[in-house]
N, C-alpha and C. Protein backbone atom coordinates (compact mmCIF):
# COMPACT_ATOMS: atom_id res chain seq x y z
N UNK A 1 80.11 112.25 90.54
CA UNK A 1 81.06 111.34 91.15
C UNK A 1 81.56 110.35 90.10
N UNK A 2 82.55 109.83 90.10
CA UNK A 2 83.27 108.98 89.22
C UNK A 2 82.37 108.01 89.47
N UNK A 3 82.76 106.82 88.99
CA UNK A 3 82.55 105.10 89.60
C UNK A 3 84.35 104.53 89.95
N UNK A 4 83.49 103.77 90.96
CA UNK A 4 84.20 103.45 91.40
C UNK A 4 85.38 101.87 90.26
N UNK A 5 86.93 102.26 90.33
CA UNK A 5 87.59 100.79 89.82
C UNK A 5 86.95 99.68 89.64
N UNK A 6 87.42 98.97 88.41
CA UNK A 6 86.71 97.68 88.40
C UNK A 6 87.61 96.52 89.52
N UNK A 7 88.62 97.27 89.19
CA UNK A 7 89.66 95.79 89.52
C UNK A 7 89.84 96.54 91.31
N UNK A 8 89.91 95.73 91.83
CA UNK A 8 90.85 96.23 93.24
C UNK A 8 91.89 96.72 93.40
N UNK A 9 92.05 97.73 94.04
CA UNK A 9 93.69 98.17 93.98
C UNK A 9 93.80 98.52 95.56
N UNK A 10 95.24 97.68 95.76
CA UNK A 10 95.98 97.89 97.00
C UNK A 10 97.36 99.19 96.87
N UNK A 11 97.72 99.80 97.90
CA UNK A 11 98.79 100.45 97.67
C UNK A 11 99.43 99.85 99.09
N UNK A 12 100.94 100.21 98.52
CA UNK A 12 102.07 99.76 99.96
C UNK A 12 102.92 100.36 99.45
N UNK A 13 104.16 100.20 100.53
CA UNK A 13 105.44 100.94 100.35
C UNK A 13 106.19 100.26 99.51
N UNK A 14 107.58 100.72 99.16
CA UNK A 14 108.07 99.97 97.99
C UNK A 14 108.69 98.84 99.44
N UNK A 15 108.87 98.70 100.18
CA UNK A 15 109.92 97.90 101.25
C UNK A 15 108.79 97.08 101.30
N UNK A 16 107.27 97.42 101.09
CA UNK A 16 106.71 95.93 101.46
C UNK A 16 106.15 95.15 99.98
N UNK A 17 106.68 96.08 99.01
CA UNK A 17 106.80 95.21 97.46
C UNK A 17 107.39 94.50 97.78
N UNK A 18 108.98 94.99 98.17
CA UNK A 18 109.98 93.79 97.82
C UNK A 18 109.52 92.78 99.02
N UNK A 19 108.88 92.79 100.40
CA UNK A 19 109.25 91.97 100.82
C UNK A 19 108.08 91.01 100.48
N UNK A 20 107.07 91.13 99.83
CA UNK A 20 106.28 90.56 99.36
C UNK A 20 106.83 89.70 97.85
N UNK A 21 108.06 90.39 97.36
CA UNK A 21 108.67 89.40 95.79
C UNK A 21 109.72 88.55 97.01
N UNK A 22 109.91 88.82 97.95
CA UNK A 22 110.87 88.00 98.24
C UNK A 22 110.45 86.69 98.72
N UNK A 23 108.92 86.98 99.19
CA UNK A 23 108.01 85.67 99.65
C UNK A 23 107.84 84.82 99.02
N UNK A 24 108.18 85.75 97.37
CA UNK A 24 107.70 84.43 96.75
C UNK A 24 106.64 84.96 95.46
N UNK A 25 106.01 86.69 96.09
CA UNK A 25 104.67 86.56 95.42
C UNK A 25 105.22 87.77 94.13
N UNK A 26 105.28 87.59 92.88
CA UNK A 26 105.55 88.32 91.82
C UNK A 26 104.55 89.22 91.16
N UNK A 27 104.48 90.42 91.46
CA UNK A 27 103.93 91.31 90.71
C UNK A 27 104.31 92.32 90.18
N UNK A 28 103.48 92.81 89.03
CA UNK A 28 104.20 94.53 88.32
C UNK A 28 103.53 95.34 89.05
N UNK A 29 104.48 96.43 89.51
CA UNK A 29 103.37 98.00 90.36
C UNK A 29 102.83 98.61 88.94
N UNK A 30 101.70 99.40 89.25
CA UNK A 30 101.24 100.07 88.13
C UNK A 30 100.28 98.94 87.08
N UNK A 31 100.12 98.03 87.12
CA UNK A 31 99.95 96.91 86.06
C UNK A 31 98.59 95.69 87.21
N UNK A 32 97.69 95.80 86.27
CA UNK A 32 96.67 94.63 87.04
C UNK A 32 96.99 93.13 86.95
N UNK A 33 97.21 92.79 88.05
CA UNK A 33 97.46 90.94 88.60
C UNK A 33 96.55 90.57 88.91
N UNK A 34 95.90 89.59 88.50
CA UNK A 34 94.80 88.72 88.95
C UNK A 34 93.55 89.60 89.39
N UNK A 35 93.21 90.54 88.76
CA UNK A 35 92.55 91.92 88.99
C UNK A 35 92.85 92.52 89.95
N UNK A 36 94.28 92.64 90.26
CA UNK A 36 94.13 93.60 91.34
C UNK A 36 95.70 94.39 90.49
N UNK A 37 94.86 95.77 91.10
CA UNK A 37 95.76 96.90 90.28
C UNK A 37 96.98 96.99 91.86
N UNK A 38 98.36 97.48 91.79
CA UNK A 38 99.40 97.69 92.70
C UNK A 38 99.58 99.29 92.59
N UNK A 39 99.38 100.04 93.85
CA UNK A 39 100.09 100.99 93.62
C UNK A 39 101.28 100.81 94.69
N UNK A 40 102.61 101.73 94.99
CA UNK A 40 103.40 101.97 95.69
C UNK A 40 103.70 103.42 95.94
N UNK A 41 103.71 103.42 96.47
CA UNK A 41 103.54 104.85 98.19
C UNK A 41 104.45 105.30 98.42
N UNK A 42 104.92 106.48 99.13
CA UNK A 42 106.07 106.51 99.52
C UNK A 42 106.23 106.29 101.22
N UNK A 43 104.81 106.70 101.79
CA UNK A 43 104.60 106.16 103.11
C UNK A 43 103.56 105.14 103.55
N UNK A 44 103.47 104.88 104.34
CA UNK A 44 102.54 103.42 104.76
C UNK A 44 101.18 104.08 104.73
N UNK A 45 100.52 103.54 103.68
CA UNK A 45 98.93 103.86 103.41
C UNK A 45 97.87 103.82 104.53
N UNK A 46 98.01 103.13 105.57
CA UNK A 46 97.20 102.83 106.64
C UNK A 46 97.49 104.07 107.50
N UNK A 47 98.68 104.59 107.75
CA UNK A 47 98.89 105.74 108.90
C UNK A 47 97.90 106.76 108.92
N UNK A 48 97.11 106.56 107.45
CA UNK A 48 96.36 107.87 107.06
C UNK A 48 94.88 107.77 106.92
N UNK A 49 94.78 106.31 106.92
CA UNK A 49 93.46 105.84 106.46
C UNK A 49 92.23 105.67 107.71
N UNK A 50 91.61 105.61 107.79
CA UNK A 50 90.53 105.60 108.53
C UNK A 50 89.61 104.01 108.81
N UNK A 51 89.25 104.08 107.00
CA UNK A 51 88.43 102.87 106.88
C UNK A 51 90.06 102.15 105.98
N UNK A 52 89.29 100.89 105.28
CA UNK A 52 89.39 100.33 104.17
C UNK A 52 89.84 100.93 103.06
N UNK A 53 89.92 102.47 102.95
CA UNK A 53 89.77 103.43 101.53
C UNK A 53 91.28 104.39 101.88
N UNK A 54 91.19 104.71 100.60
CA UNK A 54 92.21 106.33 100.63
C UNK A 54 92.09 107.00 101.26
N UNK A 55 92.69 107.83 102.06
CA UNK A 55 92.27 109.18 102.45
C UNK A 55 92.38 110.23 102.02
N UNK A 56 91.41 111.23 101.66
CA UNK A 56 91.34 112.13 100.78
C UNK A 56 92.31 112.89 100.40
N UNK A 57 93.14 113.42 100.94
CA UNK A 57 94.53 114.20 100.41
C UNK A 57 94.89 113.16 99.85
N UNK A 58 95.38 112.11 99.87
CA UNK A 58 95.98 111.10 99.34
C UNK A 58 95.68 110.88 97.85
N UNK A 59 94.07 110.93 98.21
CA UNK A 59 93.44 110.79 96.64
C UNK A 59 93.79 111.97 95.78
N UNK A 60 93.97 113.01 96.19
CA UNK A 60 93.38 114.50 95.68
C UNK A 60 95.05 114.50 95.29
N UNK A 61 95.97 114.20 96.08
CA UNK A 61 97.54 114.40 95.51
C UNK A 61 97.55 113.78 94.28
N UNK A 62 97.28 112.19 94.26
CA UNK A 62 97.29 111.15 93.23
C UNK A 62 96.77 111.51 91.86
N UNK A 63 95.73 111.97 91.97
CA UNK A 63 94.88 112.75 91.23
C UNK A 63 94.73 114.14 90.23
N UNK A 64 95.50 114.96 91.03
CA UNK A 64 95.49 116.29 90.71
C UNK A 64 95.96 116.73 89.41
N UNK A 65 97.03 116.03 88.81
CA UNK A 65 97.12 116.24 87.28
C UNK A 65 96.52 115.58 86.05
N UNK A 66 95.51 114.87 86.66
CA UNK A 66 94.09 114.12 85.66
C UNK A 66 94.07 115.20 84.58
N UNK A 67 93.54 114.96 83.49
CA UNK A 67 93.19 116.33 82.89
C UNK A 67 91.81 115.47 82.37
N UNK A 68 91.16 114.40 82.98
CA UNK A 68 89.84 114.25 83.20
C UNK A 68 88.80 115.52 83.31
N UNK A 69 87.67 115.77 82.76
CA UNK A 69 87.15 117.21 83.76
C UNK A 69 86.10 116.41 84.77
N UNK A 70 85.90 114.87 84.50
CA UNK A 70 85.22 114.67 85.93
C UNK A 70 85.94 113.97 87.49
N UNK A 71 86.93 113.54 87.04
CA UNK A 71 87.87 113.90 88.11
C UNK A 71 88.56 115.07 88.62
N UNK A 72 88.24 115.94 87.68
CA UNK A 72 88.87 117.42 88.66
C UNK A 72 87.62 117.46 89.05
N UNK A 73 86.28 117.29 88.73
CA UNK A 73 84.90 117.70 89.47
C UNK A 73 84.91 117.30 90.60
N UNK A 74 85.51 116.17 91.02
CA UNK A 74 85.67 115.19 91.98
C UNK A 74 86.45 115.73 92.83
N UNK A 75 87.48 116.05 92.57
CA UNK A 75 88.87 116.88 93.26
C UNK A 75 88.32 118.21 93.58
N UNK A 76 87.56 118.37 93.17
CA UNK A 76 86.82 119.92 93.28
C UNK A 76 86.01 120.06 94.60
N UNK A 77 85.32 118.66 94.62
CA UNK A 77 84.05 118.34 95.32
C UNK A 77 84.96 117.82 97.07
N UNK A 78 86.03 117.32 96.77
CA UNK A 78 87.01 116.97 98.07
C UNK A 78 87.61 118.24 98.78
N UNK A 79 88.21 119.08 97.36
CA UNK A 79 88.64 120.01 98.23
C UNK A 79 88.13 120.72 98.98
N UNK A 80 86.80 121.31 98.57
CA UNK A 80 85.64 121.95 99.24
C UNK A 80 85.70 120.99 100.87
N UNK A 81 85.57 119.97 101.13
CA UNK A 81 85.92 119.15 102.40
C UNK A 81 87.29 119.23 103.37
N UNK A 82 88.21 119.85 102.47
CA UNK A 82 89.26 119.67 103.69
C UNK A 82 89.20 121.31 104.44
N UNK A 83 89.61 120.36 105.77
CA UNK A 83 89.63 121.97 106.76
C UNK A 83 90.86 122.51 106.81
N UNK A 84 90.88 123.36 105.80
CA UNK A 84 92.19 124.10 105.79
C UNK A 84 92.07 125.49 107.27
């Protein structure tokens, strides 16, 4: 298994980037702020989520062109989990 990020990372859609720069609050996507890493989505991260976390396709899409070999171990170890 990997370890887990140091920094926190949130993901959202790009519509709730901007409406979050429009509040006021300035950040780079891709780039760590105040330790927290930004990703942006193309759909709302929660529709899919369960807990607090990614949900595994999600991860395994994000993921899949790592050329890590312990993140493909990882991706290896997920796919074996989905019920195709």
């Amino acid at each position: 298994m990997v370890n887990e990020p140091q920094q926190q990372v949130l993901a959202m859609t790009a519509e709730k980037v901007q409406q979050a720069r429009q509040a006021g609050i300035f950040f780079e996507t891709r780039e760590i702020a105040d330790g927290i890493a930004v990703q942006v989505w193309r759909y709302e991260p929660g529709t899919q989520a369960k807990e607090a976390t990614v949900d595994p396709l999600s991860l395994w899409l994000s993921l899949r062109d790592n050329r890590d070999d312990r993140i493909q171990m990882s991706l290896d170890e997920i796919e074996e989990k989905f019920p195709w």
